[in-house]
Protein backbone atom coordinates (compact mmCIF):
# COMPACT_ATOMS: atom_id res chain seq x y z
CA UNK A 1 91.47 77.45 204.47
CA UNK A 2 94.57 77.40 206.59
CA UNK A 3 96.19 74.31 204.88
CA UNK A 4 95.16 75.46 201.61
CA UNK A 5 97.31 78.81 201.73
CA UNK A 6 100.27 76.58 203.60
CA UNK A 7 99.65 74.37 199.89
CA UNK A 8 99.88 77.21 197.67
CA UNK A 9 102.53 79.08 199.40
CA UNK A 10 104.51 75.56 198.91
CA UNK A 11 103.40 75.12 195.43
CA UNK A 12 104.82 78.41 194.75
CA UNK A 13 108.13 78.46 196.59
CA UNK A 14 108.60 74.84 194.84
CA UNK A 15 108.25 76.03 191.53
CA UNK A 16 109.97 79.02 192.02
CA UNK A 17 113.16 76.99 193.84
CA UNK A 18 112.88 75.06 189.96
CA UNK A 19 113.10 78.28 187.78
CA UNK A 20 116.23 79.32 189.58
CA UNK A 21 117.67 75.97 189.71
CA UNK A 22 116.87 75.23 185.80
CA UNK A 23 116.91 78.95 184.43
CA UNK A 24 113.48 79.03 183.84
CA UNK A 25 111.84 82.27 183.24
CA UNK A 26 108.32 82.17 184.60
CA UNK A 27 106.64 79.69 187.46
CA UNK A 28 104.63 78.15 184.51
CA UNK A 29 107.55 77.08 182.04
CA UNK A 30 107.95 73.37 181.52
CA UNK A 31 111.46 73.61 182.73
CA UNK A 32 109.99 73.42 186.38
CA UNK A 33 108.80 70.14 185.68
CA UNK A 34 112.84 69.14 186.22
CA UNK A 35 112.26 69.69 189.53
CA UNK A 36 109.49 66.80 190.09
CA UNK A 37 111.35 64.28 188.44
CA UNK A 38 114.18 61.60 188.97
CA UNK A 39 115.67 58.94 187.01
CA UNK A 40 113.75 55.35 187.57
CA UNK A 41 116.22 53.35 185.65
CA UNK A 42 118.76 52.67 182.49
CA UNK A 43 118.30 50.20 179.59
CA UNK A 44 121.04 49.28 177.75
CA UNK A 45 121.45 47.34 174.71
CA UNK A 46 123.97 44.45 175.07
CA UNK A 47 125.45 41.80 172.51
CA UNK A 48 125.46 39.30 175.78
CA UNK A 49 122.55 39.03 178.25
CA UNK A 50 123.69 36.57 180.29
CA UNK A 51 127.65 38.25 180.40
CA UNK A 52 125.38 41.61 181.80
CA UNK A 53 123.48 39.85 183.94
CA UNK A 54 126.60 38.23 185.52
CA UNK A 55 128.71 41.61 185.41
CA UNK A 56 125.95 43.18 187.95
CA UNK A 57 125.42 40.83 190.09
CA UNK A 58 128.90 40.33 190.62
CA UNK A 59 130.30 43.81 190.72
CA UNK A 60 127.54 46.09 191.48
CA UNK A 61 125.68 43.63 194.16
CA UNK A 62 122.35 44.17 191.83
CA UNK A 63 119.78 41.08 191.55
CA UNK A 64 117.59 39.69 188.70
CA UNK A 65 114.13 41.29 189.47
CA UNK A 66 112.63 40.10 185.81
CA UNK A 67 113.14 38.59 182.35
CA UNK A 68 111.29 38.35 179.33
CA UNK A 69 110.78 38.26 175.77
CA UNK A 70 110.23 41.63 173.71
CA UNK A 71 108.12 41.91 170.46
CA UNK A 72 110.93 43.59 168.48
CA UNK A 73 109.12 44.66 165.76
CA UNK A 74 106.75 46.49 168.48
CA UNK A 75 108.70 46.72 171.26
CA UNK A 76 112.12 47.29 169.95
CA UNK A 77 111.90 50.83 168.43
CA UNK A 78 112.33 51.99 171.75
CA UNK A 79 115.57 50.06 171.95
CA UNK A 80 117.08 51.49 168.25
CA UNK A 81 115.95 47.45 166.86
CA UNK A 82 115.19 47.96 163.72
CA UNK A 83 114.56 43.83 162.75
CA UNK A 84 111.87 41.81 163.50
CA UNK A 85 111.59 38.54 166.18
CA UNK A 86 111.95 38.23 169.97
CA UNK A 87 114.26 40.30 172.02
CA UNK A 88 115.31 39.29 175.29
CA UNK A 89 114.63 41.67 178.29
CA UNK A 90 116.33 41.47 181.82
CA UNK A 91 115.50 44.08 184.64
CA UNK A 92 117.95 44.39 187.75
CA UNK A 93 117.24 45.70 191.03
CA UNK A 94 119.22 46.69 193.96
CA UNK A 95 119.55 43.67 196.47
CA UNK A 96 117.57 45.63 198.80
CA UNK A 97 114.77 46.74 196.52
CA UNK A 98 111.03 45.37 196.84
CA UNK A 99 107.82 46.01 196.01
CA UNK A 100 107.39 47.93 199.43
CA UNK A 101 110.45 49.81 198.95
CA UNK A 102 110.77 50.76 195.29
CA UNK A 103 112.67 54.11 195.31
CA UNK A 104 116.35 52.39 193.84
CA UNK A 105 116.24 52.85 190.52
CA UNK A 106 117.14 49.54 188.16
CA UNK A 107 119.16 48.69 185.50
CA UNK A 108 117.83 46.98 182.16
CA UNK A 109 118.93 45.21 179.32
CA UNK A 110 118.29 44.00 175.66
CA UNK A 111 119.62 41.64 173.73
CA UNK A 112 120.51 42.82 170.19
CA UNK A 113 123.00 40.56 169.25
CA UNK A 114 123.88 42.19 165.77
CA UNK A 115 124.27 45.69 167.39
CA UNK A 116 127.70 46.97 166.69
CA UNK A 117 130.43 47.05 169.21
CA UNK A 118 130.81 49.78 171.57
CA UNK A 119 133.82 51.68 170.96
CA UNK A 120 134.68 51.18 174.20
CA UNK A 121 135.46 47.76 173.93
CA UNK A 122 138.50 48.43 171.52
CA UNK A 123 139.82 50.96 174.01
CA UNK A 124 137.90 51.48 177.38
CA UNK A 125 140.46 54.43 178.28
CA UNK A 126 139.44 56.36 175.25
CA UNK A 127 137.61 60.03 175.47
CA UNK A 128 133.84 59.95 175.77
CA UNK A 129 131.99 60.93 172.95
CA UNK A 130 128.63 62.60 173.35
CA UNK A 131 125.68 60.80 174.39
CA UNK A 132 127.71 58.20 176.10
CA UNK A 133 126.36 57.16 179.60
CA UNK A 134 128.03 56.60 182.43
CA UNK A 135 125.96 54.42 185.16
CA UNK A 136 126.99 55.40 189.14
CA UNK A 137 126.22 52.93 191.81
CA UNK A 138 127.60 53.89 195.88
CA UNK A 139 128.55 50.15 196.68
CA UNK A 140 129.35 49.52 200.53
CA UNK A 141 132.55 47.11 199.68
CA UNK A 142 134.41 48.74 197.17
CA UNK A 143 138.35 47.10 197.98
CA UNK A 144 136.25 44.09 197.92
CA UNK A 145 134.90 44.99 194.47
CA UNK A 146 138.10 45.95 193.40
CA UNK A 147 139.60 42.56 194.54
CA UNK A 148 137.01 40.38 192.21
CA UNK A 149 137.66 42.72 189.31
CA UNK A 150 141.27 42.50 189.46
CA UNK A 151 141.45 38.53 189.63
CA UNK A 152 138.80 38.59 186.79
CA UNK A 153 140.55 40.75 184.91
CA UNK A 154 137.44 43.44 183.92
CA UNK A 155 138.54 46.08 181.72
CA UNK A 156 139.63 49.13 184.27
CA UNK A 157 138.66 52.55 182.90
CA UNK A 158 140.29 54.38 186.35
CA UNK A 159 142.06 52.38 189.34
CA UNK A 160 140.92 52.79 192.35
CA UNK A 161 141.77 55.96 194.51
CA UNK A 162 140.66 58.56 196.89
CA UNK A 163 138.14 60.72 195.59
CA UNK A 164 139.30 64.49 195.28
CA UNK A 165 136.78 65.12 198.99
CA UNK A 166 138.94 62.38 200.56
CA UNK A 167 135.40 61.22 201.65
CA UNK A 168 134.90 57.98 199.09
CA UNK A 169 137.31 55.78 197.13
CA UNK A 170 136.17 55.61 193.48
CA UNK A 171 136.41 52.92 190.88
CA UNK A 172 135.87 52.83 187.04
CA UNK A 173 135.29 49.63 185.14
CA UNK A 174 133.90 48.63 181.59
CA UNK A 175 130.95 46.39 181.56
CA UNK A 176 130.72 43.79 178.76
CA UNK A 177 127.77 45.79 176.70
CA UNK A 178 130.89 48.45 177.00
CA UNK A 179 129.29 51.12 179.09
CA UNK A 180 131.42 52.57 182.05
CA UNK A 181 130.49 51.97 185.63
CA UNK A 182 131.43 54.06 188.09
CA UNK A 183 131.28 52.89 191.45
CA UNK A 184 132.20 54.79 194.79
CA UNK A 185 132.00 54.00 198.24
CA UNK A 186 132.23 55.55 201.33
CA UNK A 187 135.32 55.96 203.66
CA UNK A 188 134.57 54.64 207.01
CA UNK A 189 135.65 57.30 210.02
CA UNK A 190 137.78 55.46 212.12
């Protein structure tokens, strides 16, 4: 009986931590259920697989965890396809992730070669417009990231500099589906 009041007590204190943190009015609003969740991944829609797949392994240290081809007619909804035929589907993964160890969340991609540009190609300093995504990734070798990009010459959103905390050095780049990366990583106490 003991470890069922600790439960409830914990349920409760949970739930009620998630109304004040999302607004919510009452313990049994669906708001709370921001509180249990957490973001397993991003797909993207690219033009060029294989230019994605080399962008994040390069720049963002991320491996190739899976490929394979979509049913677009069935499949491809998901993805805003609105033709029929095979799509091709790549899933990253952090190099450390596994099986065993599954809590970094991945990166995806989809081939729809007719999809139109992003507007971030044309001009990858431009505002953002709503909806836009912007992925994060905490690399451990950022002037060393910054090096590859600069002799590669990826598209630079924001140079690198010292984060406003002074803590992390942060770094901006365009990716070649046109979505912004931003990458930080931590300054080492001396």
């Amino acid at each position: 009986m003991k470890k069922k009041k600790w439960f409830l007590l914990f349920a409760l204190s949970v739930s009620l931590v998630a109304c004040k943190t999302t607004g919510a009015s009452s313990v049994n609003s669906v708001d709370t259920l921001s509180a249990y969740s957490y973001q397993s991944g991003s797909a993207m829609v690219t033009q060029d697989i294989e230019a994605s797949i080399d962008f994040f392994k390069r720049y963002v240290g991320y491996k190739l965890a899976g490929r394979r081809m979509l049913d677009g007619t069935k499949d491809g909804k998901a993805y805003g396809y609105t033709g029929e035929g095979e799509l091709d589907y790549a899933i990253m993964v952090p190099q450390n992730w596994s099986r065993e160890n599954p809590n970094h969340p991945g990166v995806s991609f989809v081939q729809i070669s007719n999809s139109p540009a992003s507007l971030n190609k044309e001009n990858p300093k431009r505002g953002a417009n709503e909806g836009e995504v912007v992925l994060s990734f905490s690399v451990p070798n950022i002037d060393e990231i910054y090096s590859k990009v600069k002799l590669d010459n990826v598209p630079i959103v924001s140079d690198l500099e010292v984060s406003a905390t002074g803590k992390s050095k942060t770094l901006t780049l365009l990716s070649p589906s046109g979505t912004r990366v931003y990458l930080y990583g931590y300054i080492s106490k001396k």
